[in-house]
Protein backbone atom coordinates (compact mmCIF):
# COMPACT_ATOMS: atom_id res chain seq x y z
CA UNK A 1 -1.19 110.30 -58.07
CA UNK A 2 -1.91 107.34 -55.63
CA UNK A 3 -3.93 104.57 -55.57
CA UNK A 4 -4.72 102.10 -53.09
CA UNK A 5 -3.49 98.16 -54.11
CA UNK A 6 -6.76 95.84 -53.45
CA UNK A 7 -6.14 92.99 -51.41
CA UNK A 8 -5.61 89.59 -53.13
CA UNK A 9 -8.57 87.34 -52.45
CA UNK A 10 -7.01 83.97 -51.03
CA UNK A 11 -7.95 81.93 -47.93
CA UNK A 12 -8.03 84.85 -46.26
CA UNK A 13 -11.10 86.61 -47.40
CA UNK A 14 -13.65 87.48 -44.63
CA UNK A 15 -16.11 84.26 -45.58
CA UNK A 16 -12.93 81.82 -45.18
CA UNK A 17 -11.72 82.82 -42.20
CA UNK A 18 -15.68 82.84 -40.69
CA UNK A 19 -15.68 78.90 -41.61
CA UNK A 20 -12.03 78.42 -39.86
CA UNK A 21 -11.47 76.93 -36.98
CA UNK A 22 -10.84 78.84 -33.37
CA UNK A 23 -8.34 76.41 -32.71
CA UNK A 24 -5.11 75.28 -34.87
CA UNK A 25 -6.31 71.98 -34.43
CA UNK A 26 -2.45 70.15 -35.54
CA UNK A 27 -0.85 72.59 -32.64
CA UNK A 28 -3.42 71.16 -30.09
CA UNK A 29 -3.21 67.58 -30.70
CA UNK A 30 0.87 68.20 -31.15
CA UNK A 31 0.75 69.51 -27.54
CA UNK A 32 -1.53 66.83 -26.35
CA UNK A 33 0.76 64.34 -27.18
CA UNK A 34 3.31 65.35 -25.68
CA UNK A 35 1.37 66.17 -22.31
CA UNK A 36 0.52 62.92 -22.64
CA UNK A 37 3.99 60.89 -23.16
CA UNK A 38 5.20 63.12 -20.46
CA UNK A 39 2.38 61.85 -18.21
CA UNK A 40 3.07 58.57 -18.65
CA UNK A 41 7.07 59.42 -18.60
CA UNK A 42 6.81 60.94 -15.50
CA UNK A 43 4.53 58.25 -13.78
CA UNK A 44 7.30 56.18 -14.70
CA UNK A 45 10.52 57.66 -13.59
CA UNK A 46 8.72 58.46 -10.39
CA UNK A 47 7.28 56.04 -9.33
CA UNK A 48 10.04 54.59 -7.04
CA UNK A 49 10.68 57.71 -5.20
CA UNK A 50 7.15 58.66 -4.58
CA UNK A 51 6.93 54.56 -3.59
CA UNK A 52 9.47 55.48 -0.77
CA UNK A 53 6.36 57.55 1.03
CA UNK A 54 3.15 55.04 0.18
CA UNK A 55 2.21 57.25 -2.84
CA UNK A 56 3.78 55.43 -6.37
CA UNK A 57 1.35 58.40 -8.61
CA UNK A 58 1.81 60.92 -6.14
CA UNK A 59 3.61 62.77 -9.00
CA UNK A 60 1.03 61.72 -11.24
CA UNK A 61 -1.68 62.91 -9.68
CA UNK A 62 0.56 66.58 -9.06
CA UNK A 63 1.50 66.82 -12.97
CA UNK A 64 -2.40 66.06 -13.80
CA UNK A 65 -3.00 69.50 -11.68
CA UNK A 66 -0.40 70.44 -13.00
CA UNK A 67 -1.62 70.37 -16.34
CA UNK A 68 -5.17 71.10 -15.64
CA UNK A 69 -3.80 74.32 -14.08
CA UNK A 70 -1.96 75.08 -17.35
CA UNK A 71 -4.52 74.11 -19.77
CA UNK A 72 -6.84 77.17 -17.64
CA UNK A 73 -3.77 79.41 -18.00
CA UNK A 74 -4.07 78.34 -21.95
CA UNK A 75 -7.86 79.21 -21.64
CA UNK A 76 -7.10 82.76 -19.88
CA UNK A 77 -4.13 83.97 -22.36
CA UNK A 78 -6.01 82.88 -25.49
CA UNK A 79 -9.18 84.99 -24.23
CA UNK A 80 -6.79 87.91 -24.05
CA UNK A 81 -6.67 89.78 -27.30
CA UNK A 82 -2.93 90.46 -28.24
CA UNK A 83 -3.34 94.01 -28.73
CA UNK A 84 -3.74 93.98 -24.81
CA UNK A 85 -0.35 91.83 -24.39
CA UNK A 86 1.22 94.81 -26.40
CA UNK A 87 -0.27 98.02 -24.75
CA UNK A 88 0.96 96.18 -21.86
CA UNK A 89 4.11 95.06 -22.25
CA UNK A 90 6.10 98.14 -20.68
CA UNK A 91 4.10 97.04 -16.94
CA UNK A 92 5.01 93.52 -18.02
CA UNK A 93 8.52 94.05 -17.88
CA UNK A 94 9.16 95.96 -14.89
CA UNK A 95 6.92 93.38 -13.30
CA UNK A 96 9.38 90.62 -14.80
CA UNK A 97 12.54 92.68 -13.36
CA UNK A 98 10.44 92.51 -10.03
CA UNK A 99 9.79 88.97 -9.91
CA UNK A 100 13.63 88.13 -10.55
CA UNK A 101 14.98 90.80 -7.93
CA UNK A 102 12.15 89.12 -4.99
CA UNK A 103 13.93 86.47 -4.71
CA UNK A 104 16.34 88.47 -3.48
CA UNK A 105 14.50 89.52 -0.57
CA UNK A 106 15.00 87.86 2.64
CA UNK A 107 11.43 85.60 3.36
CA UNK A 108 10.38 85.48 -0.23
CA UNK A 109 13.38 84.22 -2.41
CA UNK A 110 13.90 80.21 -1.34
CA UNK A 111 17.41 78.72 -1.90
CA UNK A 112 17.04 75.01 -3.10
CA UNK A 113 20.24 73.40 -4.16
CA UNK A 114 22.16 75.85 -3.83
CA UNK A 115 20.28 78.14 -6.08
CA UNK A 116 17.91 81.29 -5.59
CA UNK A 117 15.11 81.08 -8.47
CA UNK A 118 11.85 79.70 -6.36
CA UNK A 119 9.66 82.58 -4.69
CA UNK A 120 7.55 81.49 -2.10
CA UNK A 121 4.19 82.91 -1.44
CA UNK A 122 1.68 81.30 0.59
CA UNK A 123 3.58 78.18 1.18
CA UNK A 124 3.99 77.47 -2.57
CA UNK A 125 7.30 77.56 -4.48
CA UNK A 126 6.66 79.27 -7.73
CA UNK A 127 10.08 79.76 -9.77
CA UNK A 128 10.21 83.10 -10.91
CA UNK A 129 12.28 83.11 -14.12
CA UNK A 130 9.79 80.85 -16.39
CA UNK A 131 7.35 83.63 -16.25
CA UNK A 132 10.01 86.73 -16.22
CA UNK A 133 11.41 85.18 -19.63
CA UNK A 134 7.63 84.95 -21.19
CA UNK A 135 7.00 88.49 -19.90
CA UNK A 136 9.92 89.78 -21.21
CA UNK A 137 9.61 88.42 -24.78
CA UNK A 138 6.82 89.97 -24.98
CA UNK A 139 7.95 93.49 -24.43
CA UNK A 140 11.15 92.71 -26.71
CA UNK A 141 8.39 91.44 -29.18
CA UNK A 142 6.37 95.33 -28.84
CA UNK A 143 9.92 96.79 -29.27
CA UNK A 144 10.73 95.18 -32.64
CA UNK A 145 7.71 96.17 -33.58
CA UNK A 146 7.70 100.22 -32.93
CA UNK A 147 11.36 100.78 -33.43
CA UNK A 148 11.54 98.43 -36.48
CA UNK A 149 13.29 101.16 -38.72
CA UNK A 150 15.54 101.79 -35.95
CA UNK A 151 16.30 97.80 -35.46
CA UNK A 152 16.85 97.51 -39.78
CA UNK A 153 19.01 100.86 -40.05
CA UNK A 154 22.27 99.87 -37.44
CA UNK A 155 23.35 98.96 -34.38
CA UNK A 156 21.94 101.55 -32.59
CA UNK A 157 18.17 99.85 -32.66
CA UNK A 158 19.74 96.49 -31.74
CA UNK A 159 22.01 97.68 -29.00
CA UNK A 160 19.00 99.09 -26.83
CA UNK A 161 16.98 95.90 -26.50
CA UNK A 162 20.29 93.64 -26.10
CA UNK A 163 21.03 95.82 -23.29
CA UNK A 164 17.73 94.99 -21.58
CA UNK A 165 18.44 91.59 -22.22
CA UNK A 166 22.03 91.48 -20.93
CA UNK A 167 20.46 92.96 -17.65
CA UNK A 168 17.66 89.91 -17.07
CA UNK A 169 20.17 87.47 -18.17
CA UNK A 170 22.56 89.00 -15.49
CA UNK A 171 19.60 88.81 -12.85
CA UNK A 172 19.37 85.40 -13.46
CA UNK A 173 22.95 84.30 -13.37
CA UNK A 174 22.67 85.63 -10.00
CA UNK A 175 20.20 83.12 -8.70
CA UNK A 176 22.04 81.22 -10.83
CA UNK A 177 20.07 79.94 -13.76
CA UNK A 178 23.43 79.78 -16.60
CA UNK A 179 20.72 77.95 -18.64
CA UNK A 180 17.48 79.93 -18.27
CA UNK A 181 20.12 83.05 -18.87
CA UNK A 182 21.22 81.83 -22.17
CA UNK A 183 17.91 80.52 -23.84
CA UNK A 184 16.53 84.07 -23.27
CA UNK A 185 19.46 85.43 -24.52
CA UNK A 186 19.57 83.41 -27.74
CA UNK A 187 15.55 83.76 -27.83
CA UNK A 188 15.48 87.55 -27.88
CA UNK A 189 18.09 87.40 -30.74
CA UNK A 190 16.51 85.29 -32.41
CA UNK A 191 13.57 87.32 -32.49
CA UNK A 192 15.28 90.48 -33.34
CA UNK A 193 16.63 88.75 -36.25
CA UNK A 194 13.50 87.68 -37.52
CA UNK A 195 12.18 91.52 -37.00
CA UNK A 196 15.08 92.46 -39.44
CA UNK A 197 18.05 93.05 -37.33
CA UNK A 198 21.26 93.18 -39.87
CA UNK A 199 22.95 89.83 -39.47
CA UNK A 200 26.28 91.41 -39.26
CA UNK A 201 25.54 93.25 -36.37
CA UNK A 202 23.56 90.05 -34.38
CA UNK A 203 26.86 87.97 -35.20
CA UNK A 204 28.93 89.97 -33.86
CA UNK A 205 26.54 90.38 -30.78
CA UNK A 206 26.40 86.71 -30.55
CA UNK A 207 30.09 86.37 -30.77
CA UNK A 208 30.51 89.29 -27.87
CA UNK A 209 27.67 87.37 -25.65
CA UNK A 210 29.87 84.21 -26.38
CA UNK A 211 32.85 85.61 -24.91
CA UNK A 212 31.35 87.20 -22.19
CA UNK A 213 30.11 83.66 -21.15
CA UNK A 214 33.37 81.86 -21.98
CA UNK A 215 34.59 84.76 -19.29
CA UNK A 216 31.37 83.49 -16.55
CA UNK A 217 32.85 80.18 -17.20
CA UNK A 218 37.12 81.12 -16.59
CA UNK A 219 36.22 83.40 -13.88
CA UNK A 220 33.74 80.47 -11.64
CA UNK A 221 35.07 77.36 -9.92
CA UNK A 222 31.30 76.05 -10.14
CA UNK A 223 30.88 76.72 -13.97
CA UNK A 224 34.43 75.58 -14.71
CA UNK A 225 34.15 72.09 -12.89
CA UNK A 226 30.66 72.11 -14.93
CA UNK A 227 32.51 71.64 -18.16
CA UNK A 228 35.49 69.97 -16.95
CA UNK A 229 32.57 67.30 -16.35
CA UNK A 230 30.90 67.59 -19.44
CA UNK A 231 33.95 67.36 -20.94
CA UNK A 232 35.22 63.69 -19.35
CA UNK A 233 32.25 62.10 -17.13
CA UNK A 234 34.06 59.14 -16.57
CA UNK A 235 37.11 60.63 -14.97
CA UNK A 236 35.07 60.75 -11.98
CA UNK A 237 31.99 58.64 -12.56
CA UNK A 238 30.84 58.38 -8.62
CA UNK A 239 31.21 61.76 -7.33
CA UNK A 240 30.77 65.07 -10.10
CA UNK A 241 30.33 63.14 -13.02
CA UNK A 242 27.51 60.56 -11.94
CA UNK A 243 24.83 62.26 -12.98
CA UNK A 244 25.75 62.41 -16.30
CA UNK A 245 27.63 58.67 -16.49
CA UNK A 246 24.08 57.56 -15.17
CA UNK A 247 22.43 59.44 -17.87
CA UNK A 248 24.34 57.89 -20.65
CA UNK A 249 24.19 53.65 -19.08
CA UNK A 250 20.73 54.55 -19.48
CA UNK A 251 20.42 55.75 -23.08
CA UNK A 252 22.88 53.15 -23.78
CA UNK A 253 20.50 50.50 -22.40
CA UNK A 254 17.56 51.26 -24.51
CA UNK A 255 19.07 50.34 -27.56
CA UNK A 256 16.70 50.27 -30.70
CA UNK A 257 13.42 48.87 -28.80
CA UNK A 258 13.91 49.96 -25.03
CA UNK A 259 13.64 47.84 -22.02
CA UNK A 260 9.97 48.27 -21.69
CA UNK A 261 7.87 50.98 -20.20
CA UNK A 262 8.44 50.99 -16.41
CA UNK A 263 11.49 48.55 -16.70
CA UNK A 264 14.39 51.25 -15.98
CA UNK A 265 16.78 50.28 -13.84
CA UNK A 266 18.47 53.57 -13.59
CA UNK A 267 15.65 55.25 -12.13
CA UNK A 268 16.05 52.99 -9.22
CA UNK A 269 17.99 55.98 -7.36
CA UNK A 270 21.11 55.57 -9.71
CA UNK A 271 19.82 58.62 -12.07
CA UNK A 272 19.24 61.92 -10.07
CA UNK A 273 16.21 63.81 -10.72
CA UNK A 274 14.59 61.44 -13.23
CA UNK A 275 11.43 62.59 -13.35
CA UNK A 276 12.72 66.52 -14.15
CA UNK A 277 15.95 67.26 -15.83
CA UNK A 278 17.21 64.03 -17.04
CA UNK A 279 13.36 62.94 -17.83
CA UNK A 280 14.46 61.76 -21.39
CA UNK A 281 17.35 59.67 -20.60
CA UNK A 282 15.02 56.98 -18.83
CA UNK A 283 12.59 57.44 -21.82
CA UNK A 284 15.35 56.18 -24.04
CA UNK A 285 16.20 53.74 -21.76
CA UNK A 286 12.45 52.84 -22.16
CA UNK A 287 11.90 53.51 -25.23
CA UNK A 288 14.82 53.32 -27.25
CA UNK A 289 15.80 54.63 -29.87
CA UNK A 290 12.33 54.21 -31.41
CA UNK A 291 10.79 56.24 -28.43
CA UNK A 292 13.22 58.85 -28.93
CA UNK A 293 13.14 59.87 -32.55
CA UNK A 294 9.12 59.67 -31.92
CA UNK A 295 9.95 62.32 -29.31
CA UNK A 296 12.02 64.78 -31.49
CA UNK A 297 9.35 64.61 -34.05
CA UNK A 298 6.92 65.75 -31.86
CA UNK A 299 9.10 68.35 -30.92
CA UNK A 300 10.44 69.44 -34.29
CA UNK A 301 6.53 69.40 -35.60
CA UNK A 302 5.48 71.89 -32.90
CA UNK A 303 8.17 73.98 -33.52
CA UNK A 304 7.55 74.03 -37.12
CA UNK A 305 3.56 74.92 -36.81
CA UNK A 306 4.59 77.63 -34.61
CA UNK A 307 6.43 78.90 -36.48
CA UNK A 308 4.49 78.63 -39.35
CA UNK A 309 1.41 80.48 -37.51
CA UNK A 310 4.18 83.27 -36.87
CA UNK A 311 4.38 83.38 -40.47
CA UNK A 312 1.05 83.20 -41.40
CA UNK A 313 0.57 86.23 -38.88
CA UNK A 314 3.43 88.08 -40.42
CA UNK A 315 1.81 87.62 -44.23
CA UNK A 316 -1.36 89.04 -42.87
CA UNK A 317 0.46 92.13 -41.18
CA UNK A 318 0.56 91.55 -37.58
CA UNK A 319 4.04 91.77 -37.13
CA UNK A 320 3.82 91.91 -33.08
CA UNK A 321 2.06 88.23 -32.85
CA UNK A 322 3.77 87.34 -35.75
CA UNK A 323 7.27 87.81 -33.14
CA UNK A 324 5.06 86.32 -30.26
CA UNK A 325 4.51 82.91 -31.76
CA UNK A 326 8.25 83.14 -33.10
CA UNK A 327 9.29 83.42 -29.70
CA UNK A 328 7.69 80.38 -28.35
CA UNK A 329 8.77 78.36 -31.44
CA UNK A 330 12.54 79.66 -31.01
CA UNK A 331 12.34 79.03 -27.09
CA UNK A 332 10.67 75.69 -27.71
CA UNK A 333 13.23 74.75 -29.64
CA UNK A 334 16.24 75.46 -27.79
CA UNK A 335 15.10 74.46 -24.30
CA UNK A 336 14.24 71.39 -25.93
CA UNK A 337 17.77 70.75 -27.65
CA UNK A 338 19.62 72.45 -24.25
CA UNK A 339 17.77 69.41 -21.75
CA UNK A 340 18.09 66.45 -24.80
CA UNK A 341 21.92 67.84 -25.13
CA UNK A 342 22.37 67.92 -21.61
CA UNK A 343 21.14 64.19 -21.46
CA UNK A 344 23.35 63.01 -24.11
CA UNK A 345 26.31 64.52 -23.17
CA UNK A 346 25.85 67.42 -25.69
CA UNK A 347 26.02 70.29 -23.74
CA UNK A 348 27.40 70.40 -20.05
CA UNK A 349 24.36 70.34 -16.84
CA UNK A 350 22.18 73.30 -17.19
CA UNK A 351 19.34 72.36 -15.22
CA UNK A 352 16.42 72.99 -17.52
CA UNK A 353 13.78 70.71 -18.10
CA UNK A 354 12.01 69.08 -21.01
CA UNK A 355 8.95 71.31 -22.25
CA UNK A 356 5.77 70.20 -21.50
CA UNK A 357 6.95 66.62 -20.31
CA UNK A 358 8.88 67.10 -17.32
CA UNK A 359 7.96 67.00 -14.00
CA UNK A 360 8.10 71.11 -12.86
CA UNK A 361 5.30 73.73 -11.70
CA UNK A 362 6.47 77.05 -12.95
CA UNK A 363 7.49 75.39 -16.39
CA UNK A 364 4.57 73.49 -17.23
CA UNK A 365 2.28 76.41 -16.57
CA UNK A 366 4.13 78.95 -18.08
CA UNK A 367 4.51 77.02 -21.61
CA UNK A 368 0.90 75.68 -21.88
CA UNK A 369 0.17 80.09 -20.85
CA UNK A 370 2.62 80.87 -23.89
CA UNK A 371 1.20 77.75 -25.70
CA UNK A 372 -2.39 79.61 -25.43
CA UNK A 373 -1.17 83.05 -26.79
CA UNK A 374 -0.05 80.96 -29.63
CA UNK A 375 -3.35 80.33 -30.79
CA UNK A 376 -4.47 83.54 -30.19
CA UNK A 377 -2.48 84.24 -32.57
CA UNK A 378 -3.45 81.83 -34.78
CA UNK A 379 -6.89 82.67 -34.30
CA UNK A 380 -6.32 86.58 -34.93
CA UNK A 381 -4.79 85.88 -37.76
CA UNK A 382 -7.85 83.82 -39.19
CA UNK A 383 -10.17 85.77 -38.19
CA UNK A 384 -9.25 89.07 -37.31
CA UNK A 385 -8.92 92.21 -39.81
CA UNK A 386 -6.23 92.42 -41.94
CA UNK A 387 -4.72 95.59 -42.27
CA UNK A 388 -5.36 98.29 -44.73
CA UNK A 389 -3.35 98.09 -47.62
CA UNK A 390 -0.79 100.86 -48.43
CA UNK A 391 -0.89 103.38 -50.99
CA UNK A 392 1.58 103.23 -53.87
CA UNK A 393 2.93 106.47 -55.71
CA UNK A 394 2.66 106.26 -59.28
């Protein structure tokens, strides 16, 4: 005998979620505000250099593009229903595996710094890996989906989609991008984990991953002087370690209230690349310590509503944007605490900027894109068809 187990009426019935908003209105004005404190951030840290050439806002006026160009990116992904993202994801990977191994290819890859991840295409410099790590999330979001019994039952299930993610994050050590490398590798497994992954089996995946990068870091002169920096700053504070000494005089300088917005002194050429990476040292040198912790809330609040809408998504059975909005909460998150970290001393140089508020074309884009699938999500969720209940044997 079976019967079918009616759906509990809550906030979900069909004439709530009519009266609910399209938007997640707290995610939107969460986002806003920190668009707009990286705005003003990054008119401020700039404004010397782009003084040099005539043009204080130049960077201004390229980060309000910047952001108008990623707010129509937010417009296009939350038109597209998820149901696409997931029929899709299999051409969405291969095309991320392509986009890592053109830059590779002589007259497309450009080498800035020393490093390989920028393609250019019609004279612009797009960098490859912010949208390679969205598109593959998304497939290993489709795979914890359909092999789900496979990912709960043993190690088997987990090993397959660690794999695939062992073979981007090699692709991008190659450019290299150390950093970009290990948020997608401790994004994916954080996802997979959520999904249902047995934790014994993702500890002792993350504790294999860590030695294979503790290995990366033996085995490279570049990597090892890296930490050897991290590690003691001071020891040579004008040559390898002035980035970071520079870094810290400034936090150190902002004390409780800050100098004042637009008094830094070390983004008078002392602090390299203060308007990208090390963005949120000359905010807390502005700032202070008031100006920070405002910062991490706004942070830790957009993290939390994502991942809140994840669960909200995962309560009304849609487990693959449930993992979607997951994924951009967990990425948030840790490329948030990898570029604050690397700031403070934390965590040795990775080269990663600060979400949404630094100064960078491929980043800013690419998060306000993933930002928009969010609230497709959200919006699915609230308005879209639950799905049928299961039948119970009694």
């Amino acid at each position: 005998m079976s019967a079918a187990v009616p759906a509990v009426p809550e906030d979900g019935t069909a004439e709530a979620r009519s009266r609910a908003p399209a938007l997640d209105l707290p995610t939107v004005l969460l986002a806003l505000a920190i668009l707009l404190l990286g705005l003003v951030m990054v008119t401020s840290a700039s404004i010397t250099i782009a003084g040099r050439d005539g043009a204080p806002f130049a960077y201004l006026q390229r980060q309000l593009a910047l952001v108008l160009l990623g707010l129509l990116a937010a417009a296009v992904s939350f038109a597209v229903p998820t149901r696409r993202l997931e029929q899709a994801a299999v051409p969405l990977l291969w095309l991320a595996i392509a986009l890592l191994a053109a830059l590779f290819v002589p007259g497309l890859g450009h080498l800035v710094n020393g490093s390989r991840r920028w393609l250019r295409i019609a004279g612009v410099n797009f960098q490859a890996s912010e949208a390679a790590r969205l598109l593959t999330l998304i497939y290993v979001a489709r795979y914890a989906v359909r092999y789900e019994e496979a990912l709960r039952s043993g190690f088997g299930g987990l090993a397959r989609p660690l794999g695939l993610l062992g073979v981007m994050a090699l692709l991008l050590l190659l450019e290299p991008d150390f950093g970009a490398a290990s948020v997608l590798f401790l994004t994916g497994f954080g996802v997979l984990f959520i999904a249902g992954a047995r934790l014994r089996w993702v500890l002792a995946m993350l504790l294999a991953a860590g030695g294979s990068m503790a290995l990366l870091v033996l085995f490279s002169t570049y990597r090892m002087r890296r930490l050897t920096v991290f590690l003691d700053p001071w020891a040579d504070p004008y040559s390898s370690g002035f980035q970071l000494t520079q870094s810290l005089i400034a936090i150190g300088r902002g004390a409780w209230f800050g100098v004042g917005l637009g008094a830094s002194v070390q983004k008078l050429f002392y602090l390299p690349e203060a308007h990208t990476d090390f963005l949120f040292a000359v905010l807390a040198e502005e700032l202070g310590l008031i100006g920070v912790a405002l910062t991490l809330a706004l942070f830790l609040a957009l993290v939390w509503r994502t991942l809140l809408i994840a669960r909200r998504a995962y309560e009304a059975g849609l487990k693959f944007q449930c993992y979607l909005a997951a994924g951009f909460g967990l990425w948030l998150g840790l490329q948030a605490f990898v570029n604050i970290g690397v700031n403070m001393g934390v965590l040795p140089t990775k080269g990663l900027t600060l979400p949404l508020m630094s100064y960078g074309r491929s980043s800013l884009v690419t998060t306000l894109a993933w930002l928009g699938i969010v609230l497709r999500v959200h919006y699915e969720t609230m308005h879209g068809t639950r799905r049928a209940p299961r039948e119970v044997r009694g």
